[in-house]
PDB file of N, CA and C in Angstrom:
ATOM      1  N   UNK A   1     -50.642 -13.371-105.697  1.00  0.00           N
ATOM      2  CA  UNK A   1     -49.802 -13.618-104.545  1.00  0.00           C
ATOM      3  C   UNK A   1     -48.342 -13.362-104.897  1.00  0.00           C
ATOM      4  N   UNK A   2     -48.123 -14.030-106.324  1.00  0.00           N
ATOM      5  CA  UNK A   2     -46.656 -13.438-106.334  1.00  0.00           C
ATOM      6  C   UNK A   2     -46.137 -11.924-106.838  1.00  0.00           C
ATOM      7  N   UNK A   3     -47.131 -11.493-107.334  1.00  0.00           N
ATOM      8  CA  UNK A   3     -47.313  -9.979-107.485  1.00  0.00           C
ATOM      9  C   UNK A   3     -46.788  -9.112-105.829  1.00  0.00           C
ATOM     10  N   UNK A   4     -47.301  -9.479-104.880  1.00  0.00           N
ATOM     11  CA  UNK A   4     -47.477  -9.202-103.657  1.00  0.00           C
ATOM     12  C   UNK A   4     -46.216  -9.331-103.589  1.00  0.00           C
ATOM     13  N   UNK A   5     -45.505 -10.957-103.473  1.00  0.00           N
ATOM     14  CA  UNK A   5     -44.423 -11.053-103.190  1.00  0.00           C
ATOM     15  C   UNK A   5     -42.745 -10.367-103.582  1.00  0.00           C
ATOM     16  N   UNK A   6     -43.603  -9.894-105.318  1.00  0.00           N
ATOM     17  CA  UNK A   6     -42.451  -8.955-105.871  1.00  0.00           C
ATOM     18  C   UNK A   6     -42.446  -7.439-105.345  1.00  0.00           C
ATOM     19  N   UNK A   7     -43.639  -7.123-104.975  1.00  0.00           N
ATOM     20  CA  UNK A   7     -43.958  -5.548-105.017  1.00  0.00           C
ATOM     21  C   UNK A   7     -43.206  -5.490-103.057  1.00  0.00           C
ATOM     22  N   UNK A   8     -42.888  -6.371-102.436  1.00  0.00           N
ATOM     23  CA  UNK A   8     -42.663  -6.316-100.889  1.00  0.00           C
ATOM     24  C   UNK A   8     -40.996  -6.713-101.510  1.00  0.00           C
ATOM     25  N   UNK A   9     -40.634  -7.149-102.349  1.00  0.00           N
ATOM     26  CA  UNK A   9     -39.362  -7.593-102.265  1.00  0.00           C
ATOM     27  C   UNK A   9     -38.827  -9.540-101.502  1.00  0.00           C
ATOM     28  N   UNK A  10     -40.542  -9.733-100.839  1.00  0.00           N
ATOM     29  CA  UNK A  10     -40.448 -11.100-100.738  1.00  0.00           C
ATOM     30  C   UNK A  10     -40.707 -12.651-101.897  1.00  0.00           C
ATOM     31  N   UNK A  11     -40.121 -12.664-102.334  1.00  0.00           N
ATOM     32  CA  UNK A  11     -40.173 -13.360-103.533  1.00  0.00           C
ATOM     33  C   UNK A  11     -40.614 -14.856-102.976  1.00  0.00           C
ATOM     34  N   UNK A  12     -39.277 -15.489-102.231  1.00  0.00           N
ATOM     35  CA  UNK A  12     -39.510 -16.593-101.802  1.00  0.00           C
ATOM     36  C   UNK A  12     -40.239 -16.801-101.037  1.00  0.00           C
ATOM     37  N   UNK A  13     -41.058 -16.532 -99.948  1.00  0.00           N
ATOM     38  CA  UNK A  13     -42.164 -16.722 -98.972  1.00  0.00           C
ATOM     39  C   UNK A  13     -42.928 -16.761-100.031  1.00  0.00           C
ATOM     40  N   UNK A  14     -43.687 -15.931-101.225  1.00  0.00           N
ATOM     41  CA  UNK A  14     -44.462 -15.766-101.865  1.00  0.00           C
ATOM     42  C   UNK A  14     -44.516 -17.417-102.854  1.00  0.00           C
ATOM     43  N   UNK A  15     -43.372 -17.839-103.274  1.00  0.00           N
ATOM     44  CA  UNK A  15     -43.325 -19.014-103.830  1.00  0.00           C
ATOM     45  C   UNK A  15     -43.845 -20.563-102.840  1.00  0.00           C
ATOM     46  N   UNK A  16     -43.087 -19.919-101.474  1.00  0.00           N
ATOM     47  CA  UNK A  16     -43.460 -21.180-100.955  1.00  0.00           C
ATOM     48  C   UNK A  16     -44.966 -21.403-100.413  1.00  0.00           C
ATOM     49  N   UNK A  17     -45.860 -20.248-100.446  1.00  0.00           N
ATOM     50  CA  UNK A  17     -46.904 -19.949-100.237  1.00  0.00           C
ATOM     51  C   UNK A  17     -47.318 -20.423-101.445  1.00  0.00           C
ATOM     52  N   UNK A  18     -47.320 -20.509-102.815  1.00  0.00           N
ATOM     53  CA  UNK A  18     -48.081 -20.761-103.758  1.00  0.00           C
ATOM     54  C   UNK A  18     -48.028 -22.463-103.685  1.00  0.00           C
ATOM     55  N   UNK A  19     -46.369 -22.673-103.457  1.00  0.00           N
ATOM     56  CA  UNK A  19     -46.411 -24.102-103.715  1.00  0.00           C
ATOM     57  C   UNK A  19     -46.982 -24.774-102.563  1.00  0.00           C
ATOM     58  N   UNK A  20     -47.151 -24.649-101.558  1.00  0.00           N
ATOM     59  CA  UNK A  20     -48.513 -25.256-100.540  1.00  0.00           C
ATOM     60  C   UNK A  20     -49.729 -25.219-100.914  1.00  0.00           C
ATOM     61  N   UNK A  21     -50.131 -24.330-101.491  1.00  0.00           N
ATOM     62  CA  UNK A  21     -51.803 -24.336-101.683  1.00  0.00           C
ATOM     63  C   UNK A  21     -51.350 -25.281-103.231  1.00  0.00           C
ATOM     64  N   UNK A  22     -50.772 -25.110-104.051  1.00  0.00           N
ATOM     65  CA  UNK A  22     -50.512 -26.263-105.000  1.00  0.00           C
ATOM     66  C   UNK A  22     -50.604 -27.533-104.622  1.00  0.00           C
ATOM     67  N   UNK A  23     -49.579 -27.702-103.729  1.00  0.00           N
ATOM     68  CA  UNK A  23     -49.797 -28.836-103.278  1.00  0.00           C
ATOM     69  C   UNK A  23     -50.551 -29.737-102.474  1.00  0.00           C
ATOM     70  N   UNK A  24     -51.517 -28.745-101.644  1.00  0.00           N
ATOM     71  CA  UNK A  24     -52.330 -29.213-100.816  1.00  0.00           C
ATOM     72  C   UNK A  24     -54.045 -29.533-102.106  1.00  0.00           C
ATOM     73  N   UNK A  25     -54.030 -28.991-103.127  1.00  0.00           N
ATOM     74  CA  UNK A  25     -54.894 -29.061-104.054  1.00  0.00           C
ATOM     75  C   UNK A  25     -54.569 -30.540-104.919  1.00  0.00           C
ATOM     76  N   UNK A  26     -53.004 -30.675-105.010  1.00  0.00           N
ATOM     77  CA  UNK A  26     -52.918 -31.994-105.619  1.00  0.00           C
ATOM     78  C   UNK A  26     -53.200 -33.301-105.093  1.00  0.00           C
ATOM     79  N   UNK A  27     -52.727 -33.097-103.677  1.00  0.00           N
ATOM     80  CA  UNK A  27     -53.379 -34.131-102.511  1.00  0.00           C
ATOM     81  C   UNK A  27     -54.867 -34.433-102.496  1.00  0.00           C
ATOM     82  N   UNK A  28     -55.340 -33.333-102.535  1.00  0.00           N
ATOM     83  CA  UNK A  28     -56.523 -33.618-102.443  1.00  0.00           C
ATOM     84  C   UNK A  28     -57.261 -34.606-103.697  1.00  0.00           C
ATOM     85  N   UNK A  29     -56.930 -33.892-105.171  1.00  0.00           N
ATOM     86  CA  UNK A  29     -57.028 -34.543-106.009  1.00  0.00           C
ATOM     87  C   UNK A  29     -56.646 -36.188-106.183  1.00  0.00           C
ATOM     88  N   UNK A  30     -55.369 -36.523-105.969  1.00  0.00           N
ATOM     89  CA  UNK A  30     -54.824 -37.587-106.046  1.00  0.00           C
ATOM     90  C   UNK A  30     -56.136 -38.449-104.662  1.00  0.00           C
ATOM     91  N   UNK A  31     -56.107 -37.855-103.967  1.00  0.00           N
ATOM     92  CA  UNK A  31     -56.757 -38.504-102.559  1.00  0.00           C
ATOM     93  C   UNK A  31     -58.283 -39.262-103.061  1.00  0.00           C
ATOM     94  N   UNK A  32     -59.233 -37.977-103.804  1.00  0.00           N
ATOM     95  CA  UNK A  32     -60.472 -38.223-104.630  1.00  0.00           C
ATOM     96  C   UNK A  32     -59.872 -39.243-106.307  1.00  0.00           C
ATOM     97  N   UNK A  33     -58.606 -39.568-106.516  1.00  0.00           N
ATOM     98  CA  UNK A  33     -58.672 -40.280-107.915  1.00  0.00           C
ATOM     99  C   UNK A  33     -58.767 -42.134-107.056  1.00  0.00           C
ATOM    100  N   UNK A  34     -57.561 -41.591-105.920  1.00  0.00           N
ATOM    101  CA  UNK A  34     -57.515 -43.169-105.434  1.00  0.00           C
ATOM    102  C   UNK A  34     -58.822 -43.895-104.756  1.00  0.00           C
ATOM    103  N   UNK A  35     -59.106 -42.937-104.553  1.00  0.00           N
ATOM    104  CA  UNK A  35     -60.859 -43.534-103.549  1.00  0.00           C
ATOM    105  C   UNK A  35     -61.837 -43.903-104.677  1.00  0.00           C
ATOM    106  N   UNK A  36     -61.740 -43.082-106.033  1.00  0.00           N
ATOM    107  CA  UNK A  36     -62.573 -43.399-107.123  1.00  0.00           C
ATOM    108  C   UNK A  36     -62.157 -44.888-107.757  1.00  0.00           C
ATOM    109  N   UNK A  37     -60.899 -44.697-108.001  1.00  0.00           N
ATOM    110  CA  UNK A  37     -60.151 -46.007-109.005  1.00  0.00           C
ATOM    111  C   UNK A  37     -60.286 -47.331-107.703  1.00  0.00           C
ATOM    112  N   UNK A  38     -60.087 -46.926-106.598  1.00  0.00           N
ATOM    113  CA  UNK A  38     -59.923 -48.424-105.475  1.00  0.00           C
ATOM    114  C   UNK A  38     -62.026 -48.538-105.813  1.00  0.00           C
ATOM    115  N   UNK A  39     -62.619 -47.792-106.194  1.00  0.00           N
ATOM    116  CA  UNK A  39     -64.062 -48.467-105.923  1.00  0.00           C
ATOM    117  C   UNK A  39     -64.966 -49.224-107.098  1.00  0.00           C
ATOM    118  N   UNK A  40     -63.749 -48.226-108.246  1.00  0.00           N
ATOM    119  CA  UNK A  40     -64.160 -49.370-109.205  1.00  0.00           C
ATOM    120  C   UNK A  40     -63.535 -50.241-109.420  1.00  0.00           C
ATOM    121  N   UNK A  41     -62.193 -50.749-108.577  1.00  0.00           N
ATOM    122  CA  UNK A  41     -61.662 -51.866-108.914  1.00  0.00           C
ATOM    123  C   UNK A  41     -61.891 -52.805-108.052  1.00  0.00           C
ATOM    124  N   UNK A  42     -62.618 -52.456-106.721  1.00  0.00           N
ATOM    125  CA  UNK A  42     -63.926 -53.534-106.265  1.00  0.00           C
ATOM    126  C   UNK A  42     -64.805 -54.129-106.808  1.00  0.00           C
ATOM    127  N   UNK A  43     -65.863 -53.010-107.218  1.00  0.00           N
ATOM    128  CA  UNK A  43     -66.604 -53.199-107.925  1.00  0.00           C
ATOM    129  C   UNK A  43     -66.880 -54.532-109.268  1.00  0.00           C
ATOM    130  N   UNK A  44     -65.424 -53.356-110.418  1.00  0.00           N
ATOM    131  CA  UNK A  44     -64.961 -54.602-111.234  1.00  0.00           C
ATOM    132  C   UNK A  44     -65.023 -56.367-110.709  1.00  0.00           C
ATOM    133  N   UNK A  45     -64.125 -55.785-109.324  1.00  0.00           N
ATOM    134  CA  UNK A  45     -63.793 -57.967-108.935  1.00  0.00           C
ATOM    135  C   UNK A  45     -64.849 -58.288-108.367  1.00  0.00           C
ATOM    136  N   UNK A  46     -65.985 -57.376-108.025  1.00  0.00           N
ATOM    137  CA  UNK A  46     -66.881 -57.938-107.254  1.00  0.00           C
ATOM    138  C   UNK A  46     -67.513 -58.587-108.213  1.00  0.00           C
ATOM    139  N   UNK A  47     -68.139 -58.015-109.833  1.00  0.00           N
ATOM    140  CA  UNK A  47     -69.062 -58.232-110.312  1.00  0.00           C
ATOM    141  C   UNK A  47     -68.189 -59.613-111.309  1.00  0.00           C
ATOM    142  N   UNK A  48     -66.956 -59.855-111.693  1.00  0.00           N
ATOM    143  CA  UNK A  48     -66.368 -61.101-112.107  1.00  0.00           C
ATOM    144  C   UNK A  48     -66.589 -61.809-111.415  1.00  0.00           C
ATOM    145  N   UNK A  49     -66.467 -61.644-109.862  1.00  0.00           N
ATOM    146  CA  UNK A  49     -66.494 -62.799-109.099  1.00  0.00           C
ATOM    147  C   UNK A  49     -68.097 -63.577-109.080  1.00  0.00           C
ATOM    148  N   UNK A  50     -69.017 -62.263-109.162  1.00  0.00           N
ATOM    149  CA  UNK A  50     -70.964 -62.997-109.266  1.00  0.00           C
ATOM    150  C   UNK A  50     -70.610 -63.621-110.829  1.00  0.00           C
ATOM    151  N   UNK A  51     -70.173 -63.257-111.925  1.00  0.00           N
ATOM    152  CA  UNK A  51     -70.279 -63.645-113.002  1.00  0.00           C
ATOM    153  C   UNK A  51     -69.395 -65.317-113.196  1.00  0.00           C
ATOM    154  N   UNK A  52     -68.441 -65.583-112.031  1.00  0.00           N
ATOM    155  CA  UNK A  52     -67.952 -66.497-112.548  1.00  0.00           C
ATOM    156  C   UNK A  52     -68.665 -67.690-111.683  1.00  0.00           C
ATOM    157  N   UNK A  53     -69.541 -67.326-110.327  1.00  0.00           N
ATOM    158  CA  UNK A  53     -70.000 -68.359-109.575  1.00  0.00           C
ATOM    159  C   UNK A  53     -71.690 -68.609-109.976  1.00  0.00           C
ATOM    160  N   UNK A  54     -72.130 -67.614-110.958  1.00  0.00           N
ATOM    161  CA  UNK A  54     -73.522 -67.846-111.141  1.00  0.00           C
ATOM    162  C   UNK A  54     -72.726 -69.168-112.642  1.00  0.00           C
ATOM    163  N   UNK A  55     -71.789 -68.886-113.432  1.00  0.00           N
ATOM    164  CA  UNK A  55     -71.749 -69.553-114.441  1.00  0.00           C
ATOM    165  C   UNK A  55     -71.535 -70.883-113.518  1.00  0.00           C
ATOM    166  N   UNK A  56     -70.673 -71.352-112.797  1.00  0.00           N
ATOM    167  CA  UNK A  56     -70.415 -72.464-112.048  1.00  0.00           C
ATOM    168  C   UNK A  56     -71.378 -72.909-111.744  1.00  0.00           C
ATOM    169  N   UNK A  57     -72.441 -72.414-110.973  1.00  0.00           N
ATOM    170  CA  UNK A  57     -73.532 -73.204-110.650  1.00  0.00           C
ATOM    171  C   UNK A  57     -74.522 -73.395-111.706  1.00  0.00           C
ATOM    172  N   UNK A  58     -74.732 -72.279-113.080  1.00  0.00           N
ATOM    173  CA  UNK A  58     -75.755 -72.589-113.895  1.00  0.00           C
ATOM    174  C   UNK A  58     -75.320 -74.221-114.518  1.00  0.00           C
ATOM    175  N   UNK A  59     -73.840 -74.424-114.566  1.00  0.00           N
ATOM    176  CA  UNK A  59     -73.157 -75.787-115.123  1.00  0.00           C
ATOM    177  C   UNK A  59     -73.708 -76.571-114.438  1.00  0.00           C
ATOM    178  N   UNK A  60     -73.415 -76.530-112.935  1.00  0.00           N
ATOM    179  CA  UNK A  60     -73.809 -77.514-112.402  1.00  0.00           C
ATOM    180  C   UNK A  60     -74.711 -78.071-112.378  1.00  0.00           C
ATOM    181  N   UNK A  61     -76.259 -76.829-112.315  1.00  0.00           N
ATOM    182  CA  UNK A  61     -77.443 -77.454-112.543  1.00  0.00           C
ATOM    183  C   UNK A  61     -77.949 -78.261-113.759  1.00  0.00           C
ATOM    184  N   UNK A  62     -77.407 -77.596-114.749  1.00  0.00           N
ATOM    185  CA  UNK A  62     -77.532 -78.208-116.045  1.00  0.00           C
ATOM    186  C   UNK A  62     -77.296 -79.965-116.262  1.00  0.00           C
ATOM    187  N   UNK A  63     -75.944 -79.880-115.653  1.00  0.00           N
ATOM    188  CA  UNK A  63     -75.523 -81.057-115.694  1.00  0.00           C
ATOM    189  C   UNK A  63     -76.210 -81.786-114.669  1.00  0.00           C
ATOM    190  N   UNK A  64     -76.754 -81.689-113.380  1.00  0.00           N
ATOM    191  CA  UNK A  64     -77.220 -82.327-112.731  1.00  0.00           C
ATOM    192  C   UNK A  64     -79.101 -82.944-113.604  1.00  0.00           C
ATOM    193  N   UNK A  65     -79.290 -81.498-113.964  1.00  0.00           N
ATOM    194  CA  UNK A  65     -80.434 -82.079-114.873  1.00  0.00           C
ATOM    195  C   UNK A  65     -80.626 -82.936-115.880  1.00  0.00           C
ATOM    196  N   UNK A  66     -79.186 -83.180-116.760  1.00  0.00           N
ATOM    197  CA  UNK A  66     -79.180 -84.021-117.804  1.00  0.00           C
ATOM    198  C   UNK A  66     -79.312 -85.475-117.539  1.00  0.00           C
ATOM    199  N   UNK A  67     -78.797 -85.616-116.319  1.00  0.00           N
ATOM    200  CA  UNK A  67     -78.517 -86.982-115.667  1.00  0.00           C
ATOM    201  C   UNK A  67     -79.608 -87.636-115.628  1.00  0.00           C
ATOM    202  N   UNK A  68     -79.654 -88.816-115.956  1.00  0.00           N
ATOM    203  CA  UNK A  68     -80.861 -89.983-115.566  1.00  0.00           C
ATOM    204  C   UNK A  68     -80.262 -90.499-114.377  1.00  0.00           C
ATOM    205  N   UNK A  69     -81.675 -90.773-113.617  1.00  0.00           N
ATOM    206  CA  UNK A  69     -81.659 -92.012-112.401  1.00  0.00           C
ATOM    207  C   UNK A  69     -82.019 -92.655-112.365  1.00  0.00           C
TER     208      UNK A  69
END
C-alpha cells in the first residue's frame, strides 16, 4: 500500500490508510484481551468465593457435630 502511495506521489493518504487498518486490528485485539482477562477474573472470584463458603460451612458442620446435647 505504501509502495502504491509512493509510486502515485500520494504518500500521506497511503499512511493514513495503513494506520486505520492498524488500528482497527489493535481494537479488535485489545477488545478479544479485555473480554478474555474480564472472564477469568470472574471466574477467578467466582471460584474463591465457592472455596471460601464451602470452607465456612464445612466449619460449621464440624463444629455443630462435635457438640454434645
Amino acid at each position: 500500500m505504501l509502495s502504491v502511495g509512493e509510486n502515485t506521489g500520494d504518500l500521506a493518504s497511503s499512511f493514513r490508510e495503513v494506520s486505520k487498518i492498524y488500528h482497527t486490528a489493535l481494537l479488535e485485539h485489545l477488545d478479544m484481551l479485555t473480554t478474555v482477562g474480564t472472564a477469568i477474573a470472574m471466574g477467578t472470584t467466582f471460584a474463591m468465593v465457592i472455596v471460601l463458603g464451602l470452607s465456612v460451612i464445612t466449619s460449621v458442620l464440624k463444629m455443630t457435630s462435635s457438640m454434645q446435647i
